[in-house]
PDB file of N, CA and C in Angstrom:
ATOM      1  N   UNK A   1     -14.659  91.252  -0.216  1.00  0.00           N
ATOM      2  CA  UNK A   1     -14.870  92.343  -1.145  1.00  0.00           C
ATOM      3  C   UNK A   1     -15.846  93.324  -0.490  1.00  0.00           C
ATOM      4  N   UNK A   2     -15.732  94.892  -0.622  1.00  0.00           N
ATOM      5  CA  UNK A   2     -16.663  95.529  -0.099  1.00  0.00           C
ATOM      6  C   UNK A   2     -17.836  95.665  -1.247  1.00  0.00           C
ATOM      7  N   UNK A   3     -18.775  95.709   0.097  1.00  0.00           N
ATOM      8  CA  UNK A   3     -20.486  95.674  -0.824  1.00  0.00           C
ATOM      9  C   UNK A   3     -20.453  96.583  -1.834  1.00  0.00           C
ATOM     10  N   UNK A   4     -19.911  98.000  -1.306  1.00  0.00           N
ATOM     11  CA  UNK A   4     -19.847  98.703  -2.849  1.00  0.00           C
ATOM     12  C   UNK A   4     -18.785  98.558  -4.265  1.00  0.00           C
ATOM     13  N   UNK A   5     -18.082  97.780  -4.002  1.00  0.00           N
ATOM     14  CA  UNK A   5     -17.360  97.238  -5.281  1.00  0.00           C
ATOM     15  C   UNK A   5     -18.121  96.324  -5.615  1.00  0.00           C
ATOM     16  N   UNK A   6     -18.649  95.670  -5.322  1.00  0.00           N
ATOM     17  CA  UNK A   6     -19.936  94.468  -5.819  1.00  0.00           C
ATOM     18  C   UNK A   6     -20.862  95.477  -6.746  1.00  0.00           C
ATOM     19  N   UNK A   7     -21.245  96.442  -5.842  1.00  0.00           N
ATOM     20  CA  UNK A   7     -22.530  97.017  -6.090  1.00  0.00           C
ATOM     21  C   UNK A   7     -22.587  97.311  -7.272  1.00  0.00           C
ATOM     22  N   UNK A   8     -20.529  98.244  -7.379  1.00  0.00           N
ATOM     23  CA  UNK A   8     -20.384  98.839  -8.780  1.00  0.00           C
ATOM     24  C   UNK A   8     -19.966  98.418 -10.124  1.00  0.00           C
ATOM     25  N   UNK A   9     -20.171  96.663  -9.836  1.00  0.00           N
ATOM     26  CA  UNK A   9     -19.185  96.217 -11.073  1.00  0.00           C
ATOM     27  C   UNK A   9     -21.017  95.573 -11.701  1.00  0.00           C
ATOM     28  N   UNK A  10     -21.786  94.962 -10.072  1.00  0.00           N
ATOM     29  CA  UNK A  10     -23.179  95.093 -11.141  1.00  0.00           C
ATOM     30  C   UNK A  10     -23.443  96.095 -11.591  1.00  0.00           C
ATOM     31  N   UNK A  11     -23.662  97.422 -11.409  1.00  0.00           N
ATOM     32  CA  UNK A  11     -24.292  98.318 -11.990  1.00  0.00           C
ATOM     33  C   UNK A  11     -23.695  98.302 -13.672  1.00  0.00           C
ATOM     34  N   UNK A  12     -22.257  98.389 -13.494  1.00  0.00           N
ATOM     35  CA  UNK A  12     -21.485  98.317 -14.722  1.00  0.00           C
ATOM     36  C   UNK A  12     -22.485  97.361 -16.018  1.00  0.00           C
ATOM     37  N   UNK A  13     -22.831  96.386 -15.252  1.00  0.00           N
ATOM     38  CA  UNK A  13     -22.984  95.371 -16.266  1.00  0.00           C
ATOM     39  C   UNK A  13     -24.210  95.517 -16.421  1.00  0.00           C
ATOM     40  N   UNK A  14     -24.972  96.453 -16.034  1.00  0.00           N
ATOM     41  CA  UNK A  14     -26.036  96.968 -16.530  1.00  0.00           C
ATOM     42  C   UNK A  14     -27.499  96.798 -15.046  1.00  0.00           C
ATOM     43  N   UNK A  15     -27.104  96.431 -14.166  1.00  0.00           N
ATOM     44  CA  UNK A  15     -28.029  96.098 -13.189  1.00  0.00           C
ATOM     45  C   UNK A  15     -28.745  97.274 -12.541  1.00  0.00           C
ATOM     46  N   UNK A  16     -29.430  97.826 -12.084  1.00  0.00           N
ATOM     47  CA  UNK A  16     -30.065  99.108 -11.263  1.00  0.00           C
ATOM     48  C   UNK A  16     -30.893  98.892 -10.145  1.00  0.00           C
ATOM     49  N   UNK A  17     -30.609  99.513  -9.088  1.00  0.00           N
ATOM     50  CA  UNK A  17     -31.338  99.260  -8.121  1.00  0.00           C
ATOM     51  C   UNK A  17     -32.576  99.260  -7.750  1.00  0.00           C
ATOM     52  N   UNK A  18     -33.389  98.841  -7.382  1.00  0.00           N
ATOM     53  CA  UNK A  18     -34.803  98.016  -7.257  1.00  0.00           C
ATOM     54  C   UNK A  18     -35.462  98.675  -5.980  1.00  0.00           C
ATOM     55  N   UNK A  19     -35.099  97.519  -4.864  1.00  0.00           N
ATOM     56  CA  UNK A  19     -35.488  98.004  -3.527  1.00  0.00           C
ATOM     57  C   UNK A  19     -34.810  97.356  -2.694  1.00  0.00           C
ATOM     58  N   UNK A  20     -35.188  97.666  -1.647  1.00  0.00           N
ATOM     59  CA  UNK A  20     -34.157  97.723  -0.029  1.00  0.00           C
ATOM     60  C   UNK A  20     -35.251  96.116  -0.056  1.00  0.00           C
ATOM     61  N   UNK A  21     -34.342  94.704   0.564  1.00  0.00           N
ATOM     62  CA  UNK A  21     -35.179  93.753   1.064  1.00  0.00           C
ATOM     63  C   UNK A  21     -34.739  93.998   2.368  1.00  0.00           C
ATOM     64  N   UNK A  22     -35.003  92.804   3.298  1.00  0.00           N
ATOM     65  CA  UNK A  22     -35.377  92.675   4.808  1.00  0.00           C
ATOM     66  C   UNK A  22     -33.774  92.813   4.893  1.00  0.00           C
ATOM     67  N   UNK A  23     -32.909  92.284   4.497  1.00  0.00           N
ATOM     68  CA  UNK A  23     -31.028  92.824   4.829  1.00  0.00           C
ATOM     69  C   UNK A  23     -30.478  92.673   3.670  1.00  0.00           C
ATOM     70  N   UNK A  24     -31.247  92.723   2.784  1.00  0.00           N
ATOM     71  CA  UNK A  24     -30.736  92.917   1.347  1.00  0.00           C
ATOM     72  C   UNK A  24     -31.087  93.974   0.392  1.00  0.00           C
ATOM     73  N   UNK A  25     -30.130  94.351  -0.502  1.00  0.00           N
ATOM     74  CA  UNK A  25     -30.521  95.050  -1.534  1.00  0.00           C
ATOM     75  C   UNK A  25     -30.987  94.517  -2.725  1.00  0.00           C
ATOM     76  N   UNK A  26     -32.032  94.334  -3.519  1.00  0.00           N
ATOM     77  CA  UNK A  26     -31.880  93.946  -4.579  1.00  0.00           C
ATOM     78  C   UNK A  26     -32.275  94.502  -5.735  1.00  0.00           C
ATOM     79  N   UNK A  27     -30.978  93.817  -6.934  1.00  0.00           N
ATOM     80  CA  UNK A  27     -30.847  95.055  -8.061  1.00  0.00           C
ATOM     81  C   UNK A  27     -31.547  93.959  -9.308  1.00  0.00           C
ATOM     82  N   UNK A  28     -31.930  94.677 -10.397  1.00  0.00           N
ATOM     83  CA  UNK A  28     -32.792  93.778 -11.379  1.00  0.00           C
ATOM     84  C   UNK A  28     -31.859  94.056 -12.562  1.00  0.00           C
ATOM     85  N   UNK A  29     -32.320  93.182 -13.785  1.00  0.00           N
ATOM     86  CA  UNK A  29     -31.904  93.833 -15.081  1.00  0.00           C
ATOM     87  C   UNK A  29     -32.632  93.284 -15.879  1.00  0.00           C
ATOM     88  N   UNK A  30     -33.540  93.779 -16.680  1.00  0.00           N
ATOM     89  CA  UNK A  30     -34.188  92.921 -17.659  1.00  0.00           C
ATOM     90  C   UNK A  30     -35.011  91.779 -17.181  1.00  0.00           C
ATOM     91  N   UNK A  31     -35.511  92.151 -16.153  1.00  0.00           N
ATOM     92  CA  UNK A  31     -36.049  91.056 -15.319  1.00  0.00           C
ATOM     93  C   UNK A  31     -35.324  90.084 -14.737  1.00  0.00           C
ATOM     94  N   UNK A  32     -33.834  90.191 -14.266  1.00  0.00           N
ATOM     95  CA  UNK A  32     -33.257  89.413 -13.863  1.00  0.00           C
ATOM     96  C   UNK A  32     -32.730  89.745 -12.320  1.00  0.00           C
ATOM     97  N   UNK A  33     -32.936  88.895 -11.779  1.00  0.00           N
ATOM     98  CA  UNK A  33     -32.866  89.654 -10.227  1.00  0.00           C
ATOM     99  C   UNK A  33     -31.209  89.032  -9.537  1.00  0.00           C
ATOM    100  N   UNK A  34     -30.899  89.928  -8.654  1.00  0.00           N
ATOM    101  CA  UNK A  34     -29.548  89.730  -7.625  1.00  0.00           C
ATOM    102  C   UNK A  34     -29.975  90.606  -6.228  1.00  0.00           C
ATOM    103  N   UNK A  35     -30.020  89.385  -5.320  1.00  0.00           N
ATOM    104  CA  UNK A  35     -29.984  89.730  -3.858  1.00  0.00           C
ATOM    105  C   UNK A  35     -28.500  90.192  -3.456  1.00  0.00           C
ATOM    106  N   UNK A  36     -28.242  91.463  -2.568  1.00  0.00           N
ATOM    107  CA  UNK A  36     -27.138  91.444  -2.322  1.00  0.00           C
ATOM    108  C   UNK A  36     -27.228  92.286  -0.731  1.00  0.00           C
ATOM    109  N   UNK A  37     -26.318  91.230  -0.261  1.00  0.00           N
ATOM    110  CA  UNK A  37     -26.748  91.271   1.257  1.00  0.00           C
ATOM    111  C   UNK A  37     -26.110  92.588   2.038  1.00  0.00           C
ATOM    112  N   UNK A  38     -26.728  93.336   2.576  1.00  0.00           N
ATOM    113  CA  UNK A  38     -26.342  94.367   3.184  1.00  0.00           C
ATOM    114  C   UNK A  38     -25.914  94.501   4.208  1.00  0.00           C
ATOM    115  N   UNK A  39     -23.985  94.104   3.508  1.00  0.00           N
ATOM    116  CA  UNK A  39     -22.795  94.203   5.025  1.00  0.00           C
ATOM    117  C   UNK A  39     -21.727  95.094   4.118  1.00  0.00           C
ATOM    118  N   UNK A  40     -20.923  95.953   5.255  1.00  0.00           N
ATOM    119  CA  UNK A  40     -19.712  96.400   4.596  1.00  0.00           C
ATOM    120  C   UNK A  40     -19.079  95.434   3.995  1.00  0.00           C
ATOM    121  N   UNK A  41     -18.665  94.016   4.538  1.00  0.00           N
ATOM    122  CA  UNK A  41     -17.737  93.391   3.660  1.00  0.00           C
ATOM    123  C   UNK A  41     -18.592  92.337   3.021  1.00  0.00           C
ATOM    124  N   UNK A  42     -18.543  91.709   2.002  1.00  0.00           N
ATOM    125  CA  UNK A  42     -18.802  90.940   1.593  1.00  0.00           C
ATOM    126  C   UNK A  42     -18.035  89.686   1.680  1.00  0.00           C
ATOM    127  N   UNK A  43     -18.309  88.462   2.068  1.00  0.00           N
ATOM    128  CA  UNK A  43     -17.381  86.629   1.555  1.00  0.00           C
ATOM    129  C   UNK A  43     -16.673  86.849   0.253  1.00  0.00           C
ATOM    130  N   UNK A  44     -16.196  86.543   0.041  1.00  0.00           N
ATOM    131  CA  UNK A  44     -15.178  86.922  -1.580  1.00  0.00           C
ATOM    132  C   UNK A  44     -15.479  85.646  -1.781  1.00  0.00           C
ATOM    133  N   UNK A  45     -15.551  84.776  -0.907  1.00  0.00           N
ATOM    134  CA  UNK A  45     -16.244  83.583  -2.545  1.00  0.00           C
ATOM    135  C   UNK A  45     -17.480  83.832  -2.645  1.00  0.00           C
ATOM    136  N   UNK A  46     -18.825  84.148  -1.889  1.00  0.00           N
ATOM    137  CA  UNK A  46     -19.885  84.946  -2.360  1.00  0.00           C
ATOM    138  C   UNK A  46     -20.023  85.585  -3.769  1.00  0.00           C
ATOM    139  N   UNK A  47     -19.141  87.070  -3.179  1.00  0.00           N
ATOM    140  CA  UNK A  47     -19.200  87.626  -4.314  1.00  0.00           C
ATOM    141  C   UNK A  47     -18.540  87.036  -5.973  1.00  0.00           C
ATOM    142  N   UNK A  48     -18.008  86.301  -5.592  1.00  0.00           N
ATOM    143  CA  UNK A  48     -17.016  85.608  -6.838  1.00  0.00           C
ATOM    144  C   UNK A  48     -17.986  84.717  -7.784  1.00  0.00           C
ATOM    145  N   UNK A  49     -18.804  84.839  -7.071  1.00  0.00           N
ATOM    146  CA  UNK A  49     -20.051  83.305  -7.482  1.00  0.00           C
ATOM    147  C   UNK A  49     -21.087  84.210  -7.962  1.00  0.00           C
ATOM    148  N   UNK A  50     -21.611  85.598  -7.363  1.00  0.00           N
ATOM    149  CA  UNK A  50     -22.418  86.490  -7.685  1.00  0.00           C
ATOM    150  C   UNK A  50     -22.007  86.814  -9.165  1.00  0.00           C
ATOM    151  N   UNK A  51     -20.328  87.471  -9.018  1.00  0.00           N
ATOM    152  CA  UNK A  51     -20.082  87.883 -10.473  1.00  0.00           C
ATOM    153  C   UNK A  51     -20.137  86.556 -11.035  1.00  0.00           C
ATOM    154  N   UNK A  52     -19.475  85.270 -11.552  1.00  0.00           N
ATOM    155  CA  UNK A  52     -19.454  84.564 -11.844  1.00  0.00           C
ATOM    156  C   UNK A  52     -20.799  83.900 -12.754  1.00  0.00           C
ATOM    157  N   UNK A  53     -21.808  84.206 -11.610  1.00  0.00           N
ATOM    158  CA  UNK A  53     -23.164  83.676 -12.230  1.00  0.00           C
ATOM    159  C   UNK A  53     -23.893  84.642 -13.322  1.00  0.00           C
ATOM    160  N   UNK A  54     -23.508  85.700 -13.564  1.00  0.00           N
ATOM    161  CA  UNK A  54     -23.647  87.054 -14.668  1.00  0.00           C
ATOM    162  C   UNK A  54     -22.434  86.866 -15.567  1.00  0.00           C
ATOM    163  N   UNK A  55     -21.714  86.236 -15.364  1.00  0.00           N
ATOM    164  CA  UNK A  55     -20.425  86.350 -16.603  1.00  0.00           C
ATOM    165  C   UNK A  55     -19.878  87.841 -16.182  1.00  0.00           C
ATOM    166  N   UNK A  56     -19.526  88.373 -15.392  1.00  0.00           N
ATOM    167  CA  UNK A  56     -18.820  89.710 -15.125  1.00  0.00           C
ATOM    168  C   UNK A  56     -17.479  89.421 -14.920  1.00  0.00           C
TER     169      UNK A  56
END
């Protein structure tokens, strides 16, 4: 999956971006945090487990 379809289905679900980590981005919501690693493509079971663990 590309990082920005990740990026945009968290944002959807309400997430906003935070800050740049050491090769990650990470986005918060309500005090809830998601590392998301900064590559064009993403593992699709990664991301599947990312959405998965938010109920998205």
């Amino acid at each position: 999956m590309k990082q920005r379809d990740l990026v945009k289905k968290l944002e959807e679900a309400g997430f906003v971006f935070y800050r740049h980590g050491g090769s990650h981005d990470i986005y918060i919501r309500a005090g809830e945090i998601e590392q998301i690693p900064r590559h064009k493509e993403i593992n699709e079971r990664l991301a599947k487990a990312i959405l998965k663990k938010w109920g998205i």
